[in-house]
Protein backbone atom coordinates (compact mmCIF):
# COMPACT_ATOMS: atom_id res chain seq x y z
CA UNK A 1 125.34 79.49 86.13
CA UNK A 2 127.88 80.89 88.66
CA UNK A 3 126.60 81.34 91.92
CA UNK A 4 127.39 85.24 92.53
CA UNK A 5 125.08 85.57 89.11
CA UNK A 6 122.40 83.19 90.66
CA UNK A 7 122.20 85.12 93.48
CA UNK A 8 122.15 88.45 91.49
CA UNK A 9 119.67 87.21 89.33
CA UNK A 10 117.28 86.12 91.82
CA UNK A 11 117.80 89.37 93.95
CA UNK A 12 116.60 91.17 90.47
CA UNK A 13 113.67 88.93 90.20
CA UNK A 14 112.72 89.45 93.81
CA UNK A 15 113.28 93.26 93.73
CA UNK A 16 111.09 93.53 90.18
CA UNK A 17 108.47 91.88 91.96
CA UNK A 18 108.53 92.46 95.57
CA UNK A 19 104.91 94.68 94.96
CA UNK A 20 102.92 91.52 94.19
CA UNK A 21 104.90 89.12 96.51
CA UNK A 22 104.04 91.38 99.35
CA UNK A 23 100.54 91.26 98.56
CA UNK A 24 101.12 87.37 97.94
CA UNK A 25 102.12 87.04 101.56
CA UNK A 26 100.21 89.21 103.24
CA UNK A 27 103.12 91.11 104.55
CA UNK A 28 104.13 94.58 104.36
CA UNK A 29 106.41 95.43 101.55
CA UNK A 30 109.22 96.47 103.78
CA UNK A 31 109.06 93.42 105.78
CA UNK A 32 109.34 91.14 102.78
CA UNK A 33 112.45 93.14 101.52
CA UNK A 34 114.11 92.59 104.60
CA UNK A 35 113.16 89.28 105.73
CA UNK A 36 112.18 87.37 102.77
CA UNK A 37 110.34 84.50 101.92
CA UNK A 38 110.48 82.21 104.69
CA UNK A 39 110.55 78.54 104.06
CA UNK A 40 107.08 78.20 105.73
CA UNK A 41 105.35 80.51 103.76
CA UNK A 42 106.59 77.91 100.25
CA UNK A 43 102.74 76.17 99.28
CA UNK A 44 103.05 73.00 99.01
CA UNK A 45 102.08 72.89 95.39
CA UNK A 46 104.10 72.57 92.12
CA UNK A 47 103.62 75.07 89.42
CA UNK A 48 104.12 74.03 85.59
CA UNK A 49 104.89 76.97 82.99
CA UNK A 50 104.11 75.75 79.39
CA UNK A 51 106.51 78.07 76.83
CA UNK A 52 103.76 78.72 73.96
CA UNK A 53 100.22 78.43 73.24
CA UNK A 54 99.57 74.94 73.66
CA UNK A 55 99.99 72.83 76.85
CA UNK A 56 99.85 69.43 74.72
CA UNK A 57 102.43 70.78 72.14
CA UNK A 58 104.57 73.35 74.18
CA UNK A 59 107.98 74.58 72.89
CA UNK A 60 109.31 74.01 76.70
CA UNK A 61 107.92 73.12 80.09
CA UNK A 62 109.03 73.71 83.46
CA UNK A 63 108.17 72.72 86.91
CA UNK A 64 109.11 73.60 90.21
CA UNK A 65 108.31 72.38 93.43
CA UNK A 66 106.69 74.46 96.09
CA UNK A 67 106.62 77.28 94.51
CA UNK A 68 104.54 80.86 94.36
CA UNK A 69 103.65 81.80 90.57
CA UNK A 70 102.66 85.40 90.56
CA UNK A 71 101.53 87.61 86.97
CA UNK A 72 102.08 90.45 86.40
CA UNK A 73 99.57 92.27 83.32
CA UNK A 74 101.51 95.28 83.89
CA UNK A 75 105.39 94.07 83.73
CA UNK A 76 104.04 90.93 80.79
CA UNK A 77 105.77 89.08 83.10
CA UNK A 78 105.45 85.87 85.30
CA UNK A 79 107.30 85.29 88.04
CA UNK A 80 107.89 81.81 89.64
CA UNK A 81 109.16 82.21 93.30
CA UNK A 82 110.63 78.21 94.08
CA UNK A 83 111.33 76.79 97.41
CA UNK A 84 115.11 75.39 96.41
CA UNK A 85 115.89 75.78 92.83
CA UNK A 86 115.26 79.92 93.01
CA UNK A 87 113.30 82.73 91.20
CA UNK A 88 112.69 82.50 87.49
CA UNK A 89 111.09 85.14 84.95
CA UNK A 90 109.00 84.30 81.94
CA UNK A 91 107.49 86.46 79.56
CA UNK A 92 103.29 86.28 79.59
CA UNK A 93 102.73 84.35 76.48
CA UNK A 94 103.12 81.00 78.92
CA UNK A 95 100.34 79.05 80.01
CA UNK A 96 101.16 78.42 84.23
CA UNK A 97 99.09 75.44 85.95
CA UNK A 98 98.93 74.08 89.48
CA UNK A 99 99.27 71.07 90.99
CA UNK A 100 98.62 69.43 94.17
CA UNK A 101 101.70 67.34 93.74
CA UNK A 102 104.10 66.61 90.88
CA UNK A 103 102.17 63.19 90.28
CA UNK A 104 98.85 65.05 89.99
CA UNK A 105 96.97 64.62 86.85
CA UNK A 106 94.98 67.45 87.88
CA UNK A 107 95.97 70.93 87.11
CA UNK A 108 94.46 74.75 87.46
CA UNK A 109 95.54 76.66 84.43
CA UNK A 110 95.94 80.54 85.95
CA UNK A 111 97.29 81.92 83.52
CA UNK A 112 96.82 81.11 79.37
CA UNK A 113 96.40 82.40 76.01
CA UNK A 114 92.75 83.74 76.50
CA UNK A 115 94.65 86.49 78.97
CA UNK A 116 97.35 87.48 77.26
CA UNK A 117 95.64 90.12 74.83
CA UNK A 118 94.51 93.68 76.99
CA UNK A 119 90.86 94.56 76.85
């Protein structure tokens, strides 16, 4: 991808979501449209997003390294905020996990099928 349309894209995903990544951070929402994320405020975790129903069979996966996962119920969206590679959008039917590290065996599923359907 070109860089100008990186940078446009990632502006779009920040901008869509700026909301919940203020209320990620703990900042107010002007602040984090001017400033950003800072490096510092990167978790040291890595986030997986399975594409599909099934983490053992998933169409896709993807994972990032320090990175902020926010969902969104109202957009159907997830958002992965990431450290160095940039800011990617998924659509909700994804299951998203944490790790400690990309070695860990251990993961928290946030976000999976049993969510996706409104109550």
């Amino acid at each position: 991808m070109p860089l100008k349309l990186w940078r446009a894209h990632n502006n779009q995903v920040f901008l869509d979501f700026l909301p919940e990544l203020s209320e990620y951070l703990g900042r107010p929402l002007k602040e984090v449209r001017k400033t950003g994320i800072a490096a510092a405020e990167f978790p040291r975790q890595w986030v997986r997003v399975y594409y599909g129903d099934d983490r053992k069979f998933a169409d896709s996966v993807f994972d990032f390294a320090f990175a902020i996962p926010l969902i969104s119920r109202k957009k159907e969206a997830i958002a992965v905020f990431a450290q160095n590679a940039g800011y990617f959008l998924f659509n909700h039917l994804c299951v998203v996990g944490v790790r400690k590290d990309r070695r860990s065996r251990s993961e928290k599923i946030i976000w999976g099928p049993e969510k996706w359907w409104r109550k």
